[in-house]
ModelCIF file with pLDDT and N, C-alpha, C, O atoms, coordinates in Angstrom:
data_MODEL
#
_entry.id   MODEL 
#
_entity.id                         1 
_entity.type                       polymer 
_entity.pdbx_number_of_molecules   1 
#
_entity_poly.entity_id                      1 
_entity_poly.type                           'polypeptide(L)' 
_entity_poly.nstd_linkage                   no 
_entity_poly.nstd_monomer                   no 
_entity_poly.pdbx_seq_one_letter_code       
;(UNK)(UNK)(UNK)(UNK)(UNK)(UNK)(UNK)(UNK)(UNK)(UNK)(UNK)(UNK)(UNK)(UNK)(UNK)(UNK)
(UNK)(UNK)(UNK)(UNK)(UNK)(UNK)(UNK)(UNK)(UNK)(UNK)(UNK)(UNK)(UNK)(UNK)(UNK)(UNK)
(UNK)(UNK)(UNK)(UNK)(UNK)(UNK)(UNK)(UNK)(UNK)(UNK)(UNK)(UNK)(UNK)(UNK)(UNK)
;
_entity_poly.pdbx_seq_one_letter_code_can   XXXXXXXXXXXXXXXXXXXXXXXXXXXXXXXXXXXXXXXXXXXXXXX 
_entity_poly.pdbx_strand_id                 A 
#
loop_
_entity_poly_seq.entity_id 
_entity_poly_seq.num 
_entity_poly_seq.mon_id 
_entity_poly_seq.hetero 
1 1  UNK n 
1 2  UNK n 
1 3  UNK n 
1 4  UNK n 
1 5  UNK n 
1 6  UNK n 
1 7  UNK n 
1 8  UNK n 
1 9  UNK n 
1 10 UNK n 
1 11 UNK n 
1 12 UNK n 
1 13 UNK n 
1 14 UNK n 
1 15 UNK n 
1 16 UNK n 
1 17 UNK n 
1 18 UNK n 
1 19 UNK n 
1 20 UNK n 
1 21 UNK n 
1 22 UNK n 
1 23 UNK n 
1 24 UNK n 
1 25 UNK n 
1 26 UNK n 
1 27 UNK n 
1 28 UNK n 
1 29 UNK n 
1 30 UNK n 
1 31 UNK n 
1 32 UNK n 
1 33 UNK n 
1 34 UNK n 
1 35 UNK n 
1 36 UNK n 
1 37 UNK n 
1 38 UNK n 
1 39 UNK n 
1 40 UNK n 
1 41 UNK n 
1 42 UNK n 
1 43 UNK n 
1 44 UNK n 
1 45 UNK n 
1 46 UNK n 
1 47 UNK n 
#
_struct_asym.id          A 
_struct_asym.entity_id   1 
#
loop_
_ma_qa_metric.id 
_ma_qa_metric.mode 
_ma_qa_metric.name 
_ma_qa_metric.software_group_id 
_ma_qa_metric.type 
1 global pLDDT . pLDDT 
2 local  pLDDT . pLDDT 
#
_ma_qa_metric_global.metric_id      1 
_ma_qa_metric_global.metric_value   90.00 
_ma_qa_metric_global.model_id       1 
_ma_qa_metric_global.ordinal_id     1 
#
loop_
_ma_qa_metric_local.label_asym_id 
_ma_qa_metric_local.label_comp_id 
_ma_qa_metric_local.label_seq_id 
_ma_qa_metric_local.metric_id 
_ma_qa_metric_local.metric_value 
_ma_qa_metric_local.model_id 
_ma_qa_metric_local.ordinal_id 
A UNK 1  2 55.00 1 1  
A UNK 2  2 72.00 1 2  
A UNK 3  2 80.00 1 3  
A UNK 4  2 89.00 1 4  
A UNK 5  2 91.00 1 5  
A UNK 6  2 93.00 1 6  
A UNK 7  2 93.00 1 7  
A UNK 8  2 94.00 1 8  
A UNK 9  2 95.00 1 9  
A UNK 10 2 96.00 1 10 
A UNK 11 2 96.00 1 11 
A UNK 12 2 95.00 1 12 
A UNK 13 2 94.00 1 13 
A UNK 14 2 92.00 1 14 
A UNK 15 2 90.00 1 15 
A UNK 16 2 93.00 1 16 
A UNK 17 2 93.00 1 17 
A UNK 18 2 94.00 1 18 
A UNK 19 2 93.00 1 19 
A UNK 20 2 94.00 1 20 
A UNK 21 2 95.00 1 21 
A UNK 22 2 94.00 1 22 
A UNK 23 2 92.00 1 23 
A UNK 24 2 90.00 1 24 
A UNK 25 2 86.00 1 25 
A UNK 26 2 79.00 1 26 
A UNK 27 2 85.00 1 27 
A UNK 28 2 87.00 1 28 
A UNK 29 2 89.00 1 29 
A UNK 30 2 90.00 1 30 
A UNK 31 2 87.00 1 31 
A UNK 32 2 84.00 1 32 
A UNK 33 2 89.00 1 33 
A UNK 34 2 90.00 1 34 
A UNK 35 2 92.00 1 35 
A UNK 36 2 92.00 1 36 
A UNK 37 2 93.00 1 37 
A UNK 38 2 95.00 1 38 
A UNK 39 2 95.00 1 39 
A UNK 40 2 95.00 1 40 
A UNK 41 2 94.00 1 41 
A UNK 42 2 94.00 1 42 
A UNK 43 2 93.00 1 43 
A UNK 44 2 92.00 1 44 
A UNK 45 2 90.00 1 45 
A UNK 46 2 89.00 1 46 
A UNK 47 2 87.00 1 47 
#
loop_
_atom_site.group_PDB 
_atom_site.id 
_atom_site.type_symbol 
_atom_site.label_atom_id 
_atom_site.label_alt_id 
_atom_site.label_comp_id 
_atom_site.label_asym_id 
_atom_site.label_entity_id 
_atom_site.label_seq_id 
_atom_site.pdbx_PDB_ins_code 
_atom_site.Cartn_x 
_atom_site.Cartn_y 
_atom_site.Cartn_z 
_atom_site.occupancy 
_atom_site.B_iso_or_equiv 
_atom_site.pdbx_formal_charge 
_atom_site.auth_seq_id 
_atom_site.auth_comp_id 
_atom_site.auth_asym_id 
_atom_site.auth_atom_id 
_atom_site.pdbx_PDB_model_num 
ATOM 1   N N  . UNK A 1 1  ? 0.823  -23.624 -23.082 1.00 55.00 ? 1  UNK A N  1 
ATOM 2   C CA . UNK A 1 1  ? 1.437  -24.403 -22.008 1.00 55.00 ? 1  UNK A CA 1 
ATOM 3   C C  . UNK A 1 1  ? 0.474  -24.524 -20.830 1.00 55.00 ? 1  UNK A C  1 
ATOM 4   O O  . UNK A 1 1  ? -0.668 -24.077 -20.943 1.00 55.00 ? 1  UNK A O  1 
ATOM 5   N N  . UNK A 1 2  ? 0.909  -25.141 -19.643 1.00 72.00 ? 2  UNK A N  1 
ATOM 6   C CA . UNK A 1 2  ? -0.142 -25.607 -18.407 1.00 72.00 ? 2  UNK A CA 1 
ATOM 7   C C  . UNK A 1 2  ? -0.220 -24.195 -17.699 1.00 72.00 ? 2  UNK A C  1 
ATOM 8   O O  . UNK A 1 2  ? 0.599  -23.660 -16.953 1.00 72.00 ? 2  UNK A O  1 
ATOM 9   N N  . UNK A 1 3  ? -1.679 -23.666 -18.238 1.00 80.00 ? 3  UNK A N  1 
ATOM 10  C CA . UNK A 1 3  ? -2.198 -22.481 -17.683 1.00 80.00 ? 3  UNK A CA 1 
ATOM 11  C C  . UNK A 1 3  ? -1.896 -22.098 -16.507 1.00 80.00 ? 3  UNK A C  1 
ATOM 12  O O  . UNK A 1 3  ? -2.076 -20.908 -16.249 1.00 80.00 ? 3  UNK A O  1 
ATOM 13  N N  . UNK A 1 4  ? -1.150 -23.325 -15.078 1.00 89.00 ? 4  UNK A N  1 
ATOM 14  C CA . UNK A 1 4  ? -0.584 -23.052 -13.913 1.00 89.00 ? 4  UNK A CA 1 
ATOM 15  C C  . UNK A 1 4  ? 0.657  -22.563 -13.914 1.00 89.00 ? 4  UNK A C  1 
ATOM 16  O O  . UNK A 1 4  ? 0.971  -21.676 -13.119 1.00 89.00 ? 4  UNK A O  1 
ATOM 17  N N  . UNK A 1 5  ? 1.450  -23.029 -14.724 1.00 91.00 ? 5  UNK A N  1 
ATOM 18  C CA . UNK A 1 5  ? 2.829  -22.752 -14.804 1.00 91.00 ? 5  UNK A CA 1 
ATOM 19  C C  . UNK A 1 5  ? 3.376  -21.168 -14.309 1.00 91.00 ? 5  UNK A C  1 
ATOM 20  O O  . UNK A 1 5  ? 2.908  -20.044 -14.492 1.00 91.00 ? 5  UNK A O  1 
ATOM 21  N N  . UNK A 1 6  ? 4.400  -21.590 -13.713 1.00 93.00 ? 6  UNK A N  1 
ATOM 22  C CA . UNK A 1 6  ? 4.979  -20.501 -12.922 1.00 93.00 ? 6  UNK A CA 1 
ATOM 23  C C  . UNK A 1 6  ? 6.071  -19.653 -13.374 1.00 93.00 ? 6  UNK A C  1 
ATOM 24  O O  . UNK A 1 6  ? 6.947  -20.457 -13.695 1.00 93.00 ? 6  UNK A O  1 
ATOM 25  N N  . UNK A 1 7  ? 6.437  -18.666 -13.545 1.00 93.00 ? 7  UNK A N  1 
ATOM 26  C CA . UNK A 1 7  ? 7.433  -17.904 -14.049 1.00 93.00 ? 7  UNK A CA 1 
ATOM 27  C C  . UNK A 1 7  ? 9.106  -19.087 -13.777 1.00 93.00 ? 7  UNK A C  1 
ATOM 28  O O  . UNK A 1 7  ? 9.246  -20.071 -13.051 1.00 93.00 ? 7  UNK A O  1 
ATOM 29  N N  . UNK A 1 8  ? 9.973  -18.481 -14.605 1.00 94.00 ? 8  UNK A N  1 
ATOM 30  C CA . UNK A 1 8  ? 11.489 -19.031 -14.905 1.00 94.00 ? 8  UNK A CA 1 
ATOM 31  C C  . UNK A 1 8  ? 12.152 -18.328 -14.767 1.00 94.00 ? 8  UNK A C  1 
ATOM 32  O O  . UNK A 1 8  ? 11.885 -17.367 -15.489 1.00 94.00 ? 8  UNK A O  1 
ATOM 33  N N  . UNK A 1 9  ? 13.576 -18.078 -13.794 1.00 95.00 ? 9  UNK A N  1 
ATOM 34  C CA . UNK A 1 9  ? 14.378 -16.791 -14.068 1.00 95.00 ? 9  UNK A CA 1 
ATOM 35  C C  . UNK A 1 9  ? 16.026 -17.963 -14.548 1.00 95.00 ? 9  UNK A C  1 
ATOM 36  O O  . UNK A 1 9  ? 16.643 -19.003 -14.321 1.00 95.00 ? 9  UNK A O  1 
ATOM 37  N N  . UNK A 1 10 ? 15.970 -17.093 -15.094 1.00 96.00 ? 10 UNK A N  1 
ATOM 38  C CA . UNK A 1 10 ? 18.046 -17.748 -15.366 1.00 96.00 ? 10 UNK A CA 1 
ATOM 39  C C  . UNK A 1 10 ? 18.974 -16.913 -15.380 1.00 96.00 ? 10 UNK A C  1 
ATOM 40  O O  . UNK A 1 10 ? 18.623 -15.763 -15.643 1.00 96.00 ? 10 UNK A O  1 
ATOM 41  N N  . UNK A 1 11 ? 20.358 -17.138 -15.131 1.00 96.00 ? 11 UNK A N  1 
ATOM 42  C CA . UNK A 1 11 ? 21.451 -16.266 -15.194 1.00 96.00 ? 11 UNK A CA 1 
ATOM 43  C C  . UNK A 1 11 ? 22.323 -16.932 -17.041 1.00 96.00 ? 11 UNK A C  1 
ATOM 44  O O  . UNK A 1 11 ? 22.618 -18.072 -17.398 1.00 96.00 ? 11 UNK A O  1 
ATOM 45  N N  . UNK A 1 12 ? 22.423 -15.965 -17.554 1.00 95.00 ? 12 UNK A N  1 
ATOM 46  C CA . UNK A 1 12 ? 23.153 -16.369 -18.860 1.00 95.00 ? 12 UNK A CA 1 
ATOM 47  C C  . UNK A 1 12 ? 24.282 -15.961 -19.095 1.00 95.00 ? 12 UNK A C  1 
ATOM 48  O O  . UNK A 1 12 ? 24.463 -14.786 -19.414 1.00 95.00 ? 12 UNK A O  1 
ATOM 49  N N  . UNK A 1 13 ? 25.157 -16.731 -19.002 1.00 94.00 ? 13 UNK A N  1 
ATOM 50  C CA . UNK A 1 13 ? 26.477 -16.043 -20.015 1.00 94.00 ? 13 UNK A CA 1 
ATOM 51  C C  . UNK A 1 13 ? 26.861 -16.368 -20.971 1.00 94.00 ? 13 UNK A C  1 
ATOM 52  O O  . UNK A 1 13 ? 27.631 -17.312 -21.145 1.00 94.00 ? 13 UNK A O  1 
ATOM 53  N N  . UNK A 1 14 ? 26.179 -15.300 -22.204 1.00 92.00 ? 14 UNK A N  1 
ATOM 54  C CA . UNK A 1 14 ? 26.487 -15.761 -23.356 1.00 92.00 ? 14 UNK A CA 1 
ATOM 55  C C  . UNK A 1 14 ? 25.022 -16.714 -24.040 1.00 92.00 ? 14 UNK A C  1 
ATOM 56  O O  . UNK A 1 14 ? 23.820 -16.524 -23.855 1.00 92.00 ? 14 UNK A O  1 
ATOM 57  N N  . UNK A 1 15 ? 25.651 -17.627 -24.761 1.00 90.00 ? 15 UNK A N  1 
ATOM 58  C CA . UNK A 1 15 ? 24.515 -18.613 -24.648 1.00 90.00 ? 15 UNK A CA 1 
ATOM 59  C C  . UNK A 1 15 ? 24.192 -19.349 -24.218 1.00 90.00 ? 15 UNK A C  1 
ATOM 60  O O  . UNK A 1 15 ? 23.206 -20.029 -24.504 1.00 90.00 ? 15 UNK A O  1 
ATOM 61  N N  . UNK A 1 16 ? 25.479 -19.539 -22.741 1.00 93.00 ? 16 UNK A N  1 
ATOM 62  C CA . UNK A 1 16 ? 25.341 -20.398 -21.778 1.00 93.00 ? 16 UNK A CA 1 
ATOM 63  C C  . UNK A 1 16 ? 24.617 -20.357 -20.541 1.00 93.00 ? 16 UNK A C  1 
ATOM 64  O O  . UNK A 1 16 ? 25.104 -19.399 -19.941 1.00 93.00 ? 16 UNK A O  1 
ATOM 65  N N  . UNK A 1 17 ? 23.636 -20.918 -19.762 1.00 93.00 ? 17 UNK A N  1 
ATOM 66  C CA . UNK A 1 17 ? 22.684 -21.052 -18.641 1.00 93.00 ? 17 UNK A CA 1 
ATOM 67  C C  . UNK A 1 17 ? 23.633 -21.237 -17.336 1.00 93.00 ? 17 UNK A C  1 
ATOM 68  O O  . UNK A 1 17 ? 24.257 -22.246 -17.008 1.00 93.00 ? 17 UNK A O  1 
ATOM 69  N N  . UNK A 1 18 ? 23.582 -20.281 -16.841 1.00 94.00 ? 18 UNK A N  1 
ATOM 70  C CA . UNK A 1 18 ? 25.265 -20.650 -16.007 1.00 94.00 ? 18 UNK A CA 1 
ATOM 71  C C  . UNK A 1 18 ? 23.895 -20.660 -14.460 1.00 94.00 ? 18 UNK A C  1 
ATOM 72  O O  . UNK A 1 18 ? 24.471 -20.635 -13.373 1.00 94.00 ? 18 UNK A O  1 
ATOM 73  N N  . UNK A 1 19 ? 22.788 -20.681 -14.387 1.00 93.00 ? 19 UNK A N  1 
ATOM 74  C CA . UNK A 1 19 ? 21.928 -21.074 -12.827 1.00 93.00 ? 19 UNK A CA 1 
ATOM 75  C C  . UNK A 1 19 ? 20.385 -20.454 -13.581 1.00 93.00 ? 19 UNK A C  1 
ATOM 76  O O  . UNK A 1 19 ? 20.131 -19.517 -14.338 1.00 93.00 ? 19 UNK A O  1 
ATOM 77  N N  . UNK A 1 20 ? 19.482 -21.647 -12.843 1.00 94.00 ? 20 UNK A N  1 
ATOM 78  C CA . UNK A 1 20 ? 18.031 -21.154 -12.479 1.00 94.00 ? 20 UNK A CA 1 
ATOM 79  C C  . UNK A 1 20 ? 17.937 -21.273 -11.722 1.00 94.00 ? 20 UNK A C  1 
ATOM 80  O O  . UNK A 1 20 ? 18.271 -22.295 -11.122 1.00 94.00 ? 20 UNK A O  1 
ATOM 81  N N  . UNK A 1 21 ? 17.340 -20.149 -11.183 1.00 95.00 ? 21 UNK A N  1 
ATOM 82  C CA . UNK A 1 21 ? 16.798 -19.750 -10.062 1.00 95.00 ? 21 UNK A CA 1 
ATOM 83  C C  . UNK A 1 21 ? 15.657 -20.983 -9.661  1.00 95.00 ? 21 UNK A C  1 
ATOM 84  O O  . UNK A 1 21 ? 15.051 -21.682 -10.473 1.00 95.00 ? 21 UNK A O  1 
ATOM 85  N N  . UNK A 1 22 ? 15.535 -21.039 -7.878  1.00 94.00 ? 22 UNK A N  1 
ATOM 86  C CA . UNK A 1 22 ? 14.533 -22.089 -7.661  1.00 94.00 ? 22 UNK A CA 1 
ATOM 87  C C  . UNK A 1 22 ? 13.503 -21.565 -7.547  1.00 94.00 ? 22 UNK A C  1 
ATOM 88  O O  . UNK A 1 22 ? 13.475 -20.373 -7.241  1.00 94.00 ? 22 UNK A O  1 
ATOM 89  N N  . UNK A 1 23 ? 12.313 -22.296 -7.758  1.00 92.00 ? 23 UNK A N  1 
ATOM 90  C CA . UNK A 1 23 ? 10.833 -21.646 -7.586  1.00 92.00 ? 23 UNK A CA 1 
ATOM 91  C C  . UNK A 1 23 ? 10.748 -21.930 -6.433  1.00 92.00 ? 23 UNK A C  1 
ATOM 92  O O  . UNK A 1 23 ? 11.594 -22.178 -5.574  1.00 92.00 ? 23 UNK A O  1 
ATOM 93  N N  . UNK A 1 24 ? 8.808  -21.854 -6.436  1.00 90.00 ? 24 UNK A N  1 
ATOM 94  C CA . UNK A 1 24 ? 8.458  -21.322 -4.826  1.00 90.00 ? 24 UNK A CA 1 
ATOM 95  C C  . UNK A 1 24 ? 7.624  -22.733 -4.863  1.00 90.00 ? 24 UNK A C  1 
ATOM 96  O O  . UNK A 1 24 ? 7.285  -23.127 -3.747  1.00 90.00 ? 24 UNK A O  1 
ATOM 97  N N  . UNK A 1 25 ? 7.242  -23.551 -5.969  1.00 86.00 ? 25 UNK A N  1 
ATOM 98  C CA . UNK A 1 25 ? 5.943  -24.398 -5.870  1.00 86.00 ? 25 UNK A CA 1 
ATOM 99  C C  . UNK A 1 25 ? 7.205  -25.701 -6.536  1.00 86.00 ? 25 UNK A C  1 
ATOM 100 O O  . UNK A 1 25 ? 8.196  -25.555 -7.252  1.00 86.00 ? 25 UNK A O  1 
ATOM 101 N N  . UNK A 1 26 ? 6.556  -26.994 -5.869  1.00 79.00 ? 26 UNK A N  1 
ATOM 102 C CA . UNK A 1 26 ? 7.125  -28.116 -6.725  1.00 79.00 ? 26 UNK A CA 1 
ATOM 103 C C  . UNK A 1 26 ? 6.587  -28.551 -8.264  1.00 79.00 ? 26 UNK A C  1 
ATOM 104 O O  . UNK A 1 26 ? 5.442  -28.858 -8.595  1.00 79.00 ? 26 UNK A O  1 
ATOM 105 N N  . UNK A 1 27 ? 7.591  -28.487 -8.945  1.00 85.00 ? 27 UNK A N  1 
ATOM 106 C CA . UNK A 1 27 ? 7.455  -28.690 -10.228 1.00 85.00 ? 27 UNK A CA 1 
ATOM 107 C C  . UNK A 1 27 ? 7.136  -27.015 -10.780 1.00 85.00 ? 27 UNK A C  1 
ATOM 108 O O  . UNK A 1 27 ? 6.610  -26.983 -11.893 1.00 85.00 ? 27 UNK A O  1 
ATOM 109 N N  . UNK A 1 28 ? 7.315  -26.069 -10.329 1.00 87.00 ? 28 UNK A N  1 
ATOM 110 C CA . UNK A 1 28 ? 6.863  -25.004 -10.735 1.00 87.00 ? 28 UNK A CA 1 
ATOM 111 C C  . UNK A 1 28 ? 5.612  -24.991 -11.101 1.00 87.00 ? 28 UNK A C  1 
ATOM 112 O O  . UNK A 1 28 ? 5.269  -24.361 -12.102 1.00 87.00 ? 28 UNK A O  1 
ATOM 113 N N  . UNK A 1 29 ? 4.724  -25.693 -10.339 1.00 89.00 ? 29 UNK A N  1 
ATOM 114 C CA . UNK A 1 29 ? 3.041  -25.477 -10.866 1.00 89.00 ? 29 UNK A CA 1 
ATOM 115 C C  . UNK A 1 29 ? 2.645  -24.981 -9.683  1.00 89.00 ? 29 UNK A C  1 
ATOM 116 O O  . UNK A 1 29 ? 3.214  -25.207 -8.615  1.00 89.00 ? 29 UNK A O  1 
ATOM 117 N N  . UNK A 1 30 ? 1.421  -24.123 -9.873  1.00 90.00 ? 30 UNK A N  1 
ATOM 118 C CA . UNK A 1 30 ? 1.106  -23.112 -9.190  1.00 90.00 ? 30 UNK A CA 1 
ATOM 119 C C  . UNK A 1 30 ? -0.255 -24.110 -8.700  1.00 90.00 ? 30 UNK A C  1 
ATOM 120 O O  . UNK A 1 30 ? -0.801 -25.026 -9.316  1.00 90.00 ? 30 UNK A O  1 
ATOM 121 N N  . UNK A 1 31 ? -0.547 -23.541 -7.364  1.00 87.00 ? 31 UNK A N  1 
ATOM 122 C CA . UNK A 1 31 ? -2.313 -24.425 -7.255  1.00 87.00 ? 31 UNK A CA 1 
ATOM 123 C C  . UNK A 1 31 ? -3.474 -23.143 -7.143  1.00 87.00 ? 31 UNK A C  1 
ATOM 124 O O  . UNK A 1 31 ? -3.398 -22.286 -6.262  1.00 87.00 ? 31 UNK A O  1 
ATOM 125 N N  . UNK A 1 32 ? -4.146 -23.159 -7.792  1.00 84.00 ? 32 UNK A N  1 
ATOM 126 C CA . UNK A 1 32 ? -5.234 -22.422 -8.057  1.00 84.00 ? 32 UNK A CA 1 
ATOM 127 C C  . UNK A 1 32 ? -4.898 -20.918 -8.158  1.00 84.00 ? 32 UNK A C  1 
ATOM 128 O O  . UNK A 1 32 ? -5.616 -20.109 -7.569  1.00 84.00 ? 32 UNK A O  1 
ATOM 129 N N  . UNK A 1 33 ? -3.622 -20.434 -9.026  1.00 89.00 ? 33 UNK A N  1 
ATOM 130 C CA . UNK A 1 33 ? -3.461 -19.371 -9.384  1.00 89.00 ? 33 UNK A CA 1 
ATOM 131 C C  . UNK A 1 33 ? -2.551 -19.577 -10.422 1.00 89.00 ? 33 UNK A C  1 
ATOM 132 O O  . UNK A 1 33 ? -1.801 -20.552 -10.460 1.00 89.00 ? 33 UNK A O  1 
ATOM 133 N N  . UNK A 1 34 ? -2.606 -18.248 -11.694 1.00 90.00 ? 34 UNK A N  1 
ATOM 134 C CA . UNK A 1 34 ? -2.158 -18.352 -12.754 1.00 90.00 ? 34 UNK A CA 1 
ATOM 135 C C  . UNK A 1 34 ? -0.991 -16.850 -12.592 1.00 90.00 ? 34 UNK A C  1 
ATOM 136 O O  . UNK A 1 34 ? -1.371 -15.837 -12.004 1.00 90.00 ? 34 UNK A O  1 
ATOM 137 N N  . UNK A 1 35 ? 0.137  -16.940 -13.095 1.00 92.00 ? 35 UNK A N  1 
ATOM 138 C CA . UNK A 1 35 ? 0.873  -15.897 -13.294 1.00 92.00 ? 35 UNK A CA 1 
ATOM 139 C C  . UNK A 1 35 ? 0.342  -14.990 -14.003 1.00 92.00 ? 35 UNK A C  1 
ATOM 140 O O  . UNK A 1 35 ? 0.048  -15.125 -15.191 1.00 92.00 ? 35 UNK A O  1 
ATOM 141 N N  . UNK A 1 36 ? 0.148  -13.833 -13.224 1.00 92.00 ? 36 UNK A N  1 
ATOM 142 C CA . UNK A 1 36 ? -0.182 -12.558 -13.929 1.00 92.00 ? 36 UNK A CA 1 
ATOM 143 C C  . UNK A 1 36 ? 1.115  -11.763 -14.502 1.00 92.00 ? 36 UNK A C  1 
ATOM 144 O O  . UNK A 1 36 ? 1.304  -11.456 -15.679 1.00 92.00 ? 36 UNK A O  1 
ATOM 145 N N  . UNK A 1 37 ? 1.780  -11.557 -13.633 1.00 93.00 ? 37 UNK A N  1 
ATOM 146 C CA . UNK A 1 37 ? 3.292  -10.387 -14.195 1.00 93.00 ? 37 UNK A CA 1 
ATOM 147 C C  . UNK A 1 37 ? 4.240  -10.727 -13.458 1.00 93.00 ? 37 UNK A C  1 
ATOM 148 O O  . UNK A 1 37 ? 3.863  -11.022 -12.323 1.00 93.00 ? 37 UNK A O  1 
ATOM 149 N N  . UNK A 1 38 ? 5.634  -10.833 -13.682 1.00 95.00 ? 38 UNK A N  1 
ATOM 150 C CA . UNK A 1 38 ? 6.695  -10.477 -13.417 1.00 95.00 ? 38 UNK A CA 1 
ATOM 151 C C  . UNK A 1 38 ? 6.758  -8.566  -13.057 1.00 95.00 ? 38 UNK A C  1 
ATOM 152 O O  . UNK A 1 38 ? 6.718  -7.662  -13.891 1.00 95.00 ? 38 UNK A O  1 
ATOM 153 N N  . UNK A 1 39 ? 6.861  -8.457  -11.618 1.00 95.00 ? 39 UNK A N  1 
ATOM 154 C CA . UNK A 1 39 ? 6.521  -6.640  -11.355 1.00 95.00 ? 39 UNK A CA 1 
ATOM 155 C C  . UNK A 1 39 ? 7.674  -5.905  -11.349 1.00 95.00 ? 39 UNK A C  1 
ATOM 156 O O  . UNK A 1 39 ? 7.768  -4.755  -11.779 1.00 95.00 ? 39 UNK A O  1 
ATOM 157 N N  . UNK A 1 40 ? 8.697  -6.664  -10.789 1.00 95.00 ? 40 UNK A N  1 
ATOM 158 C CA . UNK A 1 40 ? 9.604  -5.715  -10.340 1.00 95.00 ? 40 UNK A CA 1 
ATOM 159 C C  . UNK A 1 40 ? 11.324 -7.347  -10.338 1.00 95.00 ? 40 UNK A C  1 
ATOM 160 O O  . UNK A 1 40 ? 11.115 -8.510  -9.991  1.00 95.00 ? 40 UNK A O  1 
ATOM 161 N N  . UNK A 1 41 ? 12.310 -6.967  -10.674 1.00 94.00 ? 41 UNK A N  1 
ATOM 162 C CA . UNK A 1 41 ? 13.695 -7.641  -10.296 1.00 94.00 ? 41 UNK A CA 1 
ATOM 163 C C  . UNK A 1 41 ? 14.413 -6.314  -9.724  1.00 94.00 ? 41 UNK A C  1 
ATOM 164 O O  . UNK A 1 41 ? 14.207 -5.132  -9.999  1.00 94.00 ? 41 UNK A O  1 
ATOM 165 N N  . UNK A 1 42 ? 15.286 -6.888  -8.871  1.00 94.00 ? 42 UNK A N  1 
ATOM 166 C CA . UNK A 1 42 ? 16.710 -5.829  -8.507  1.00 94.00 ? 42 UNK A CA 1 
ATOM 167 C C  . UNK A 1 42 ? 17.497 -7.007  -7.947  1.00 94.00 ? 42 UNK A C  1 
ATOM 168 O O  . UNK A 1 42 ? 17.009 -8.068  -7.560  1.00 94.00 ? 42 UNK A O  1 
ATOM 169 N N  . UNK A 1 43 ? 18.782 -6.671  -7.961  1.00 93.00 ? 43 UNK A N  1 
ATOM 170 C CA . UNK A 1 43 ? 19.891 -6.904  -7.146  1.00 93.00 ? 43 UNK A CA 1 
ATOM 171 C C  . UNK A 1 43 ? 20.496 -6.790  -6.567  1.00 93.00 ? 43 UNK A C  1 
ATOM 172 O O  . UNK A 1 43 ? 21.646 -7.225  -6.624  1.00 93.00 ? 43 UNK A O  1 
ATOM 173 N N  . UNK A 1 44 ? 19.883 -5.975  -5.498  1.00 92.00 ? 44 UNK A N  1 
ATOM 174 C CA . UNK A 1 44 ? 20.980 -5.475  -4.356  1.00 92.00 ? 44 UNK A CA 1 
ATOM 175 C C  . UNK A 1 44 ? 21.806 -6.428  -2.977  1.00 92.00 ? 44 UNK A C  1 
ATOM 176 O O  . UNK A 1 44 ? 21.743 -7.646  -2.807  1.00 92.00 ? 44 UNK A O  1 
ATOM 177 N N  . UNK A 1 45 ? 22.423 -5.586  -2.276  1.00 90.00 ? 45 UNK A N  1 
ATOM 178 C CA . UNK A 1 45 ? 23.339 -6.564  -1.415  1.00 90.00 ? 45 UNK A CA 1 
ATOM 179 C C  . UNK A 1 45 ? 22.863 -5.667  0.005   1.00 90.00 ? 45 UNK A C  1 
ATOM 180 O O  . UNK A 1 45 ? 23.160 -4.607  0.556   1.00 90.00 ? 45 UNK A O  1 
ATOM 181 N N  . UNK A 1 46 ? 21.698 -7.111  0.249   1.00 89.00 ? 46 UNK A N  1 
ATOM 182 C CA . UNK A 1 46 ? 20.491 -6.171  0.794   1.00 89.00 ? 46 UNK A CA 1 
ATOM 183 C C  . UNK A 1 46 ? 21.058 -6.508  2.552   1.00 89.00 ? 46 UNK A C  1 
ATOM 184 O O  . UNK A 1 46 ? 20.567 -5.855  3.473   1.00 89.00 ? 46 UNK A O  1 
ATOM 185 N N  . UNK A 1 47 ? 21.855 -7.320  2.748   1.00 87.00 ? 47 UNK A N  1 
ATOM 186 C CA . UNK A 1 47 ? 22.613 -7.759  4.183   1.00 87.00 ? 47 UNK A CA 1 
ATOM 187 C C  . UNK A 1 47 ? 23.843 -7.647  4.525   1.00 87.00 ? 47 UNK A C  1 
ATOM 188 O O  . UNK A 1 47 ? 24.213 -8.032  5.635   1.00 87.00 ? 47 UNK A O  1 
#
């Protein structure tokens, strides 16, 4: 795939896609950096 491309997160229920998350770049392409890792998720109820 386009070596820029940016990570995807989704919420699933089931086999259903119930939200994706929005990225940070339009079209999810990155400019002059490539995804190295996904480091860390949590969910807290940080407010």
């Amino acid at each position: 795939a386009n070596s820029f491309a940016d990570a995807i997160f989704e919420l699933k229920d089931g086999d259903r896609t119930i939200a994706v998350l929005e990225g940070i770049s339009r079209d999810n392409i990155r400019e002059g950096e490539r995804l190295q890792k996904v480091e860390a998720v949590s969910f807290p109820d940080y407010n």
